[in-house]
Protein backbone atom coordinates (compact mmCIF):
# COMPACT_ATOMS: atom_id res chain seq x y z
CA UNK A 1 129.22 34.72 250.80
CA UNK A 2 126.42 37.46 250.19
CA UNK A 3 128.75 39.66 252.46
CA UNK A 4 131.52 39.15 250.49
CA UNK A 5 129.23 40.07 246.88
CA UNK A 6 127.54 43.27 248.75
CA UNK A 7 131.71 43.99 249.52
CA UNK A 8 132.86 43.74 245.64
CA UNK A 9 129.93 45.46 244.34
CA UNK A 10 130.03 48.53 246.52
CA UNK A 11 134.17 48.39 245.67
CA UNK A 12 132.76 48.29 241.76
CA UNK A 13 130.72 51.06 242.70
CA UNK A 14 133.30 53.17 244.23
CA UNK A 15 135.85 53.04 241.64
CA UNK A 16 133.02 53.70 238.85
CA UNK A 17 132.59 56.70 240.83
CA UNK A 18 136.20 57.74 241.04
CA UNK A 19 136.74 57.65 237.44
CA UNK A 20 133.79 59.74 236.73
CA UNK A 21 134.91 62.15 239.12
CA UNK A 22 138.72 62.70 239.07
CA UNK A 23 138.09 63.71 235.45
CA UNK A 24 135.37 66.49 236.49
CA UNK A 25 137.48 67.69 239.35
CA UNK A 26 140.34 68.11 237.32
CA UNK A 27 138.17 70.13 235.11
CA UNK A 28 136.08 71.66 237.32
CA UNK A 29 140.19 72.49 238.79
CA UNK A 30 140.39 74.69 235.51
CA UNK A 31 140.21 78.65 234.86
CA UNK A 32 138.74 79.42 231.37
CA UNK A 33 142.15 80.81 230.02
CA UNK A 34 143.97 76.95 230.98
CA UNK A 35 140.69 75.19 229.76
CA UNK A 36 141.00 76.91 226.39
CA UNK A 37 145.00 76.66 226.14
CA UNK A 38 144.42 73.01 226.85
CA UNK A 39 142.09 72.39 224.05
CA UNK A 40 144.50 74.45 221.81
CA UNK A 41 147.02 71.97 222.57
CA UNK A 42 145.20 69.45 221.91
CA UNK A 43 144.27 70.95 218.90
CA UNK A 44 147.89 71.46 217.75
CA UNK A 45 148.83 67.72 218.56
CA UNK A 46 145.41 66.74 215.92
CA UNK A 47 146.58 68.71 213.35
CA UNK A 48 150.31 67.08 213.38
CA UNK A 49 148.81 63.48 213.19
CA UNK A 50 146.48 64.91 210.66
CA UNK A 51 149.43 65.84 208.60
CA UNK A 52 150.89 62.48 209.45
CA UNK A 53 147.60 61.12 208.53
CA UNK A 54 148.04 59.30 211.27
CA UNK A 55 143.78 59.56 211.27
CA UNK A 56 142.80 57.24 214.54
CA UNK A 57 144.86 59.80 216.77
CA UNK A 58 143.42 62.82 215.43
CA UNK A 59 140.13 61.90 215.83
CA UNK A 60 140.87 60.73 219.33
CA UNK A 61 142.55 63.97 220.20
CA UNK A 62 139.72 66.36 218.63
CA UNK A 63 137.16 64.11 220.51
CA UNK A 64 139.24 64.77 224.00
CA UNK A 65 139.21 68.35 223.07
CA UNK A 66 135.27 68.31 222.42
CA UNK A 67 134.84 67.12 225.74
CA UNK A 68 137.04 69.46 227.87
CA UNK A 69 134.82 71.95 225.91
CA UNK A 70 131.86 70.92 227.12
CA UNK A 71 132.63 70.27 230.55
CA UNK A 72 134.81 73.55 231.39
CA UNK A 73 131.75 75.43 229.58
CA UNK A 74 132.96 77.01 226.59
CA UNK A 75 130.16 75.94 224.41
CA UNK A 76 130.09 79.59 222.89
CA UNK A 77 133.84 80.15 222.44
CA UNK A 78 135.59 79.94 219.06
CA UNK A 79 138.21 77.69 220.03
CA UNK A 80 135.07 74.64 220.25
CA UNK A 81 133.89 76.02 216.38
CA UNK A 82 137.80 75.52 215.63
CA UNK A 83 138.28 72.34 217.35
CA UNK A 84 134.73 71.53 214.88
CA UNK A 85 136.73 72.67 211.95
CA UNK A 86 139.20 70.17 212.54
CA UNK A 87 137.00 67.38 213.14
CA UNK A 88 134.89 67.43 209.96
CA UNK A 89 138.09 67.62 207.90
CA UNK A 90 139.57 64.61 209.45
CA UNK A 91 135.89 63.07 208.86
CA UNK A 92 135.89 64.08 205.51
CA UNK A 93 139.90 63.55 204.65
CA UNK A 94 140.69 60.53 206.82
CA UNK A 95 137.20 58.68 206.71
CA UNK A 96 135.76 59.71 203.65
CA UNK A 97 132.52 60.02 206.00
CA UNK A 98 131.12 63.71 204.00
CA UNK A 99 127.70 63.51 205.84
CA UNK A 100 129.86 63.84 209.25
CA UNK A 101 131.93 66.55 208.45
CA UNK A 102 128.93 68.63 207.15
CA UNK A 103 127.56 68.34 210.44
CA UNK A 104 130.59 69.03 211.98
CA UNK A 105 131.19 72.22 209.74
CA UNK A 106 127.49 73.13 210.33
CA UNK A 107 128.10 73.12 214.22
CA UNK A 108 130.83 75.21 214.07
CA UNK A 109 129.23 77.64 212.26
CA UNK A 110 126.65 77.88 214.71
CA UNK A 111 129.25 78.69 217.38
CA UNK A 112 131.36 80.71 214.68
CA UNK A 113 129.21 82.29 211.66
CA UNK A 114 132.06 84.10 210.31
CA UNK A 115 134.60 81.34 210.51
CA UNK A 116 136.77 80.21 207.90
CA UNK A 117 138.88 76.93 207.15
CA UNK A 118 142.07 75.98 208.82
CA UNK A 119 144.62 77.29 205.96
CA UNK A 120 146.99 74.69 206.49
CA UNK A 121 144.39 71.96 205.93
CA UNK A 122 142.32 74.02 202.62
CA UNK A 123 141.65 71.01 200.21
CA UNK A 124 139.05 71.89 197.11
CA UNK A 125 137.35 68.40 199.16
CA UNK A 126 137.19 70.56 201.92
CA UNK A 127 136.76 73.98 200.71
CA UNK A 128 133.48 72.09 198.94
CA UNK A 129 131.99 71.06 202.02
CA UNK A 130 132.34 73.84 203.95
CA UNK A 131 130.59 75.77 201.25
CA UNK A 132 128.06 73.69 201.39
CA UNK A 133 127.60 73.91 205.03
CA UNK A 134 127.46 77.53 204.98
CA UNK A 135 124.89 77.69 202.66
CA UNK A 136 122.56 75.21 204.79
CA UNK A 137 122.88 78.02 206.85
CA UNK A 138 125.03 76.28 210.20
CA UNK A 139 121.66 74.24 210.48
CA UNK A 140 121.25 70.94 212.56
CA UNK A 141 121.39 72.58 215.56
CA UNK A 142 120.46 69.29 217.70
CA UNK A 143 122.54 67.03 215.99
CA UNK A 144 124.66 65.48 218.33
CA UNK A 145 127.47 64.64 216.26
CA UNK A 146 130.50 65.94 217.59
CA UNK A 147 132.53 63.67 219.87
CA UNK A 148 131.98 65.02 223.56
CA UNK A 149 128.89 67.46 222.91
CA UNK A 150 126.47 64.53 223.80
CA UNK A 151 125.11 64.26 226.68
CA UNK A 152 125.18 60.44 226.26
CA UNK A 153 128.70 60.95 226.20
CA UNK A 154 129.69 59.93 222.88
CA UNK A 155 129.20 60.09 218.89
CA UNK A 156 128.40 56.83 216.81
CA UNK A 157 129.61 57.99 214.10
CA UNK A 158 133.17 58.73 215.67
CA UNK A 159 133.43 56.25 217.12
CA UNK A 160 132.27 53.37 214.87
CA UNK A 161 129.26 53.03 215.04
CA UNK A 162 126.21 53.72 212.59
CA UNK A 163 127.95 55.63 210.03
CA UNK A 164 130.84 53.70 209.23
CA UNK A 165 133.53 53.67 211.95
CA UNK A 166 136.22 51.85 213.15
CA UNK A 167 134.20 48.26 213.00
CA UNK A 168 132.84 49.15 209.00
CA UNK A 169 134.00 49.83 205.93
CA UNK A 170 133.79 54.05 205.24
CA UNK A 171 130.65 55.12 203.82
CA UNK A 172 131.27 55.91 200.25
CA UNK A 173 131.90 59.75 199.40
CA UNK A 174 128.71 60.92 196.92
CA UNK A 175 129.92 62.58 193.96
CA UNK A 176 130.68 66.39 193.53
CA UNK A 177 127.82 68.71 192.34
CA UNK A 178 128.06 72.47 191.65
CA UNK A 179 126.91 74.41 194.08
CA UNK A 180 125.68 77.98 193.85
CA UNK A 181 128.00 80.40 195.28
CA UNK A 182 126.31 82.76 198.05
CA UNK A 183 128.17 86.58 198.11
CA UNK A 184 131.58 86.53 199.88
CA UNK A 185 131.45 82.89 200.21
CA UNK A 186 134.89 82.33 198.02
CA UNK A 187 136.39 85.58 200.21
CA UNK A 188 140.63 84.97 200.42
CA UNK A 189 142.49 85.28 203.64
CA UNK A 190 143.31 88.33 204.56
CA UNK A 191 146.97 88.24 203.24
CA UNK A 192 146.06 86.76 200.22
CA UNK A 193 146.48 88.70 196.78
CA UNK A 194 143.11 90.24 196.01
CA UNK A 195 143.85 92.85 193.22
CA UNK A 196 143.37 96.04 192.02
CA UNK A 197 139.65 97.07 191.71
CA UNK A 198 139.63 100.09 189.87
CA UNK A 199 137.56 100.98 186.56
CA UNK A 200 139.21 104.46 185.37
CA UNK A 201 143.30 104.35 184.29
CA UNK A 202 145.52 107.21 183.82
CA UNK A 203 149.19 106.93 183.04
CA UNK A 204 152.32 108.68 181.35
CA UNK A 205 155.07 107.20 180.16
CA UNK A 206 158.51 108.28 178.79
CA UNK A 207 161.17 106.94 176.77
CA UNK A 208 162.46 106.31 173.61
CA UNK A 209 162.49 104.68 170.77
CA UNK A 210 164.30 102.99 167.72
CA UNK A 211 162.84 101.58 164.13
CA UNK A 212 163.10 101.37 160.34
CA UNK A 213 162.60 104.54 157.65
CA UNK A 214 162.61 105.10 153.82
CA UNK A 215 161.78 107.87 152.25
CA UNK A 216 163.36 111.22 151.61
CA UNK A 217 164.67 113.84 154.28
CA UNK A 218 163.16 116.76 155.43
CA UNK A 219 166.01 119.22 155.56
CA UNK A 220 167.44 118.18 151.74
CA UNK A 221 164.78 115.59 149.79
CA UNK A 222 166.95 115.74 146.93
CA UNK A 223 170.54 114.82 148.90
CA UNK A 224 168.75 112.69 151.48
CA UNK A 225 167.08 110.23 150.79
CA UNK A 226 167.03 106.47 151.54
CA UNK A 227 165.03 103.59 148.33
CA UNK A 228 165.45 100.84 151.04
CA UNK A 229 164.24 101.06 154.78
CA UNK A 230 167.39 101.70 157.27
CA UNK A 231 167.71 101.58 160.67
CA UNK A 232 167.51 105.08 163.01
CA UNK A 233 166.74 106.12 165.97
CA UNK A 234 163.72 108.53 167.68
CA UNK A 235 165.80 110.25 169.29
CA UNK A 236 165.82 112.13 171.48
CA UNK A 237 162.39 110.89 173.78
CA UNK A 238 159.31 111.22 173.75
CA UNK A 239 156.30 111.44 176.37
CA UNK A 240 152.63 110.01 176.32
CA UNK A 241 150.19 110.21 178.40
CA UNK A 242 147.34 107.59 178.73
CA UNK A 243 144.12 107.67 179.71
CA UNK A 244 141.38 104.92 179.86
CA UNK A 245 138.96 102.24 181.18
CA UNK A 246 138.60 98.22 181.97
CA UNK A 247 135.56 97.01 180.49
CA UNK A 248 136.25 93.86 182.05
CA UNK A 249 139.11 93.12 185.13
CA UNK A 250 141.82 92.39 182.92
CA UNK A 251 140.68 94.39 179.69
CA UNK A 252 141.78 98.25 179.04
CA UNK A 253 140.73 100.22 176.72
CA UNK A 254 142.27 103.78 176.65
CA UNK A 255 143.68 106.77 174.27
CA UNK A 256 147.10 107.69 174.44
CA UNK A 257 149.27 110.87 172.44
CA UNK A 258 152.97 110.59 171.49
CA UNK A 259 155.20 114.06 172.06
CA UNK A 260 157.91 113.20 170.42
CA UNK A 261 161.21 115.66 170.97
CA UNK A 262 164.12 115.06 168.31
CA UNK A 263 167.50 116.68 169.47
CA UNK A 264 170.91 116.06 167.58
CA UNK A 265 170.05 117.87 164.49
CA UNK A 266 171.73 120.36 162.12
CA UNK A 267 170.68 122.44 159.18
CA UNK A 268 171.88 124.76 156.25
CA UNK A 269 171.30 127.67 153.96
CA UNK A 270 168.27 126.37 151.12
CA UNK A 271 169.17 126.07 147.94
CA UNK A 272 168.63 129.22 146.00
CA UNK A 273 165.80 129.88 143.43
CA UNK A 274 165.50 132.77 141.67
CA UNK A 275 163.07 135.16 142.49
CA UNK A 276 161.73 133.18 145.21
CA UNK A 277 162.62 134.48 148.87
CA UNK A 278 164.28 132.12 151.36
CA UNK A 279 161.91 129.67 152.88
CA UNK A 280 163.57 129.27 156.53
CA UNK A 281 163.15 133.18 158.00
CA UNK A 282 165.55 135.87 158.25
CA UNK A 283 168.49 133.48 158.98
CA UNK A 284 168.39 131.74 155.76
CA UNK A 285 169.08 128.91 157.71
CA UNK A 286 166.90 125.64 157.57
CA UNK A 287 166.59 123.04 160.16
CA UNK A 288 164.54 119.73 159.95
CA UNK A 289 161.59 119.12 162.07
CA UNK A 290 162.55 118.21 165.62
CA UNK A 291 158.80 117.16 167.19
CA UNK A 292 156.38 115.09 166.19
CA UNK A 293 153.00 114.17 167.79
CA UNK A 294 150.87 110.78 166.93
CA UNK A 295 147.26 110.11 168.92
CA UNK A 296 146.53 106.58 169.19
CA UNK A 297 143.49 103.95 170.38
CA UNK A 298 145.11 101.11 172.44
CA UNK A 299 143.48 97.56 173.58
CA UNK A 300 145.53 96.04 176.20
CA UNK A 301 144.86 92.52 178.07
CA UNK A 302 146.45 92.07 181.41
CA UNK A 303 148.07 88.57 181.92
CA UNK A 304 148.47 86.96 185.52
CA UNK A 305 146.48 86.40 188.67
CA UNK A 306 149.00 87.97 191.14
CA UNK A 307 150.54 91.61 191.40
CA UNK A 308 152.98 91.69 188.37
CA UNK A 309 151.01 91.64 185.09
CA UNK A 310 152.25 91.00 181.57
CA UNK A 311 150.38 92.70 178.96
CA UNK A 312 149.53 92.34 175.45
CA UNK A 313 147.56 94.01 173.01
CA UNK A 314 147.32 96.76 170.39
CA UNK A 315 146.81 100.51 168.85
CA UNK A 316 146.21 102.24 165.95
CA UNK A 317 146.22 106.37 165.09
CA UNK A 318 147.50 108.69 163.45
CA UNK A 319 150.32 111.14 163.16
CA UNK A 320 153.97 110.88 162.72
CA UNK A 321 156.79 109.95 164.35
CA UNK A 322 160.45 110.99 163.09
CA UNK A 323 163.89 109.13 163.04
CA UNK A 324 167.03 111.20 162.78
CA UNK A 325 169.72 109.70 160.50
CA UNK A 326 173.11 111.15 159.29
CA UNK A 327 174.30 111.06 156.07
CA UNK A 328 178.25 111.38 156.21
CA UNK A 329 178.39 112.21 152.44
CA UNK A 330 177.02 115.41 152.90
CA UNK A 331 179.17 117.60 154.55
CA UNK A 332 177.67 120.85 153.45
CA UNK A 333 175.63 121.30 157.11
CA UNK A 334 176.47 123.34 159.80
CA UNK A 335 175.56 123.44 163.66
CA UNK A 336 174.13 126.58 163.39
CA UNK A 337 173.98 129.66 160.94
CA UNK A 338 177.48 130.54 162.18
CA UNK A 339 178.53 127.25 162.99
CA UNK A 340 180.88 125.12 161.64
CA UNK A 341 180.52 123.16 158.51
CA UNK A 342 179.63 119.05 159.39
CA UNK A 343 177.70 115.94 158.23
CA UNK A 344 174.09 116.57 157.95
CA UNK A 345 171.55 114.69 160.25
CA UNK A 346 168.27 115.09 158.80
CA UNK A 347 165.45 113.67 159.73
CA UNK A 348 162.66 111.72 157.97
CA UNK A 349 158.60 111.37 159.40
CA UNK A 350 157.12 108.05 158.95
CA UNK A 351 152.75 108.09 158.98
CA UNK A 352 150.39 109.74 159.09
CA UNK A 353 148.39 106.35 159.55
CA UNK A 354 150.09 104.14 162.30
CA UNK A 355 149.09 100.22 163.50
CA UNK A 356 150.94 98.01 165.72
CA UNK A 357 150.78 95.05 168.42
CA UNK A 358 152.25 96.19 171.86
CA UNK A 359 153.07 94.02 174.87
CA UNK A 360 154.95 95.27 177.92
CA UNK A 361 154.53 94.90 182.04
CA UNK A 362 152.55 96.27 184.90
CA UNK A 363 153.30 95.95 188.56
CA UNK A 364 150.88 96.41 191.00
CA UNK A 365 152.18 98.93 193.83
CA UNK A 366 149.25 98.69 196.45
CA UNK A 367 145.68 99.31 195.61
CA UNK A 368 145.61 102.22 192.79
CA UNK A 369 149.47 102.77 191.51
CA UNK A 370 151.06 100.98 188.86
CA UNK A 371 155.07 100.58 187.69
CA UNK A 372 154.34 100.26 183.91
CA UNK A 373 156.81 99.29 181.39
CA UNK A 374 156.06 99.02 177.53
CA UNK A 375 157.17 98.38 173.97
CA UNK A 376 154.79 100.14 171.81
CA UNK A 377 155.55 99.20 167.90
CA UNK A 378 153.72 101.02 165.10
CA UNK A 379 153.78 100.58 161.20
CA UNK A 380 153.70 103.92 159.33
CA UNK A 381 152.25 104.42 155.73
CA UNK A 382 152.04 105.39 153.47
CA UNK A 383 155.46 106.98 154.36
CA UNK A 384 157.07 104.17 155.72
CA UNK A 385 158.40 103.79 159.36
CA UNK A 386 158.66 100.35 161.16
CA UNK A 387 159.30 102.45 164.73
CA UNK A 388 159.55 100.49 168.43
CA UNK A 389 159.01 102.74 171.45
CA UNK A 390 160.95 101.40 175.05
CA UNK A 391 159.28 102.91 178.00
CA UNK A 392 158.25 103.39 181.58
CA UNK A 393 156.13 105.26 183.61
CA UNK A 394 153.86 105.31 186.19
CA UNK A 395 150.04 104.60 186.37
CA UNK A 396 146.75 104.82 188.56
CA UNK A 397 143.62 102.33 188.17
CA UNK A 398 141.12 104.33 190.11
């Protein structure tokens, strides 16, 4: 009888031995490179149930992967910190056990300073936590948390023991409190939209533009002339450059001029006066004015968090801006002082003072460069213009 208990104790013995050491050899089997591609794998397979929230096998699997760590020696290699990562969020997510996945976060950080969340799994929950381990500074360095990193061969926590596991109910998340924010600590991904930094803008624009006038021509006051506002255009374009500064991100101030170039025109002899010599040269032949040049102030917001920008805002100056308008009654004009007689196109000036709201578009093209498109409006007075600008340029924030 004792024989037979010595037999089934050393047999108990043995096989206790076997299963501690098939594991190890099988490890101990293992190059660095398969070691790490196996706890990748079982990485991968975590982050599926975790998206399944399938919660038991993901902690399972991220424990498994904690231990392969430690025994094939990779305490110092990222893909433990990442395996870490994973961990506290399923803590955190699946258990609602915070204190955990701080730890958890904290020991990864130790590994990994620089290391970020898991994209996939970002959560403001998360993103919280993980703030809040970095700025404990990846402390708890003998915590012995993580399921596999014990020498005792285990985590009571994970596995369901002191701090709510699979026997207890989930220790109750504590509520949210702002934390402060340490520099670089809310840094995006690296292919995330991060914006154009600069403080000084230039730009020029071109285009042209189309409004209301009153008032009386330039060429003939006395045949041309228009008691209610009509509609004419700006023709033919006109250029302005821009230059400025953001006093805040999304807040440009700047000063921009208006050369204005009107084309289209005609003109004819003045009427005569006696004893007073022609007013338009040798020729005797008048034209109306075709250029006119405005200055303005501008305040422009910039709309939008990502690369395309819609902008509002405003400008006032001073100067004029002209609208050429025929007037098919008169036919005494002519396209030049030999030309041949036609309906005059004259041209009236709206100003000097100018206000208006403008709104428009910019489009980020890499760090500096802007596609800009606007619609500048400005009110004349006390000769009256009602006058909308259409254009597009290009611009640099630098």
């Amino acid at each position: 009888m004792a024989a037979r208990i010595v037999r089934a104790v050393l047999l108990v013995s043995l096989a206790s031995l076997l299963t501690l050491a098939i594991p190890a050899t099988a490890t101990a089997g293992m190059s660095e490179a398969q070691a790490v591609e196996k706890v990748t794998q079982l990485n991968r397979k975590a982050l599926d149930a975790y998206a399944k929230q399938d919660w038991e096998t993901a902690r399972a699997l991220l424990k498994e992967a904690l231990e392969l760590c430690a025994s094939a020696g990779l305490d110092k290699h990222v893909i433990r910190a990442r395996t870490h990562i994973h961990f506290g969020a399923v803590a955190i997510t699946g258990f609602h056990q915070r204190e955990v996945g701080l730890k958890q976060f904290r020991k990864a950080l130790e590994v990994q300073p620089d290391i970020k969340l898991t994209k996939t799994i970002v959560t403001p929950e998360l993103q919280d936590a993980f703030e809040e381990a970095v700025l404990a500074g990846g402390g708890g360095g003998g915590d012995k948390t993580a399921g596999g990193d014990d020498k005792s061969g285990g985590d009571k926590t994970a596995e369901g023991g002191e701090e709510g596991g699979e026997g207890e109910e989930p220790t109750p998340k504590p509520p949210k409190r702002p934390l402060p924010k340490r520099p670089g600590a809310d840094e995006e991904e690296k292919d995330e939209y991060k914006g154009q930094k600069g403080v000084f803008f230039i730009a020029v624009t071109g285009g042209s533009g189309v409004g209301l006038i009153k008032g009386a021509g330039e060429l003939d006051p006395v045949a041309h002339k228009l008691d209610a506002p009509g509609f004419a255009l700006a023709q033919t374009a006109q250029v302005s450059p821009e230059v400025g500064f953001f006093i805040s991100p999304d807040l440009l101030i700047s000063a921009q001029i208006r050369i204005q170039y009107v084309g289209g025109l005609n003109g004819k002899p003045p009427r005569p006066v006696a004893g007073v010599a022609s007013p338009c040269g040798a020729d005797n032949f008048c034209t109306p004015g075709n250029g006119a040049v405005a200055g303005f102030a501008k305040l422009t917001m910039l709309l939008g968090d990502g690369p395309m920008h819609f902008t509002i805002g405003g400008q006032i100056g001073g100067g004029n801006i002209r609208h050429a308008l025929e007037f098919p009654e008169d036919k005494t004009c002519l396209s030049g002082p030999t030309g041949t007689s036609q309906s005059c196109v004259d041209t009236l000036a709206g100003g000097p003072f100018l206000i208006g709201p403008t709104a428009g578009l910019f489009y980020e093209l890499g760090s500096s460069a802007d596609f800009v498109l606007a619609v500048n409006t400005a009110l004349g007075v006390p000769h009256f213009t009602f006058n909308f600008d259409f254009a597009a340029g290009i611009g640099f924030r630098i």
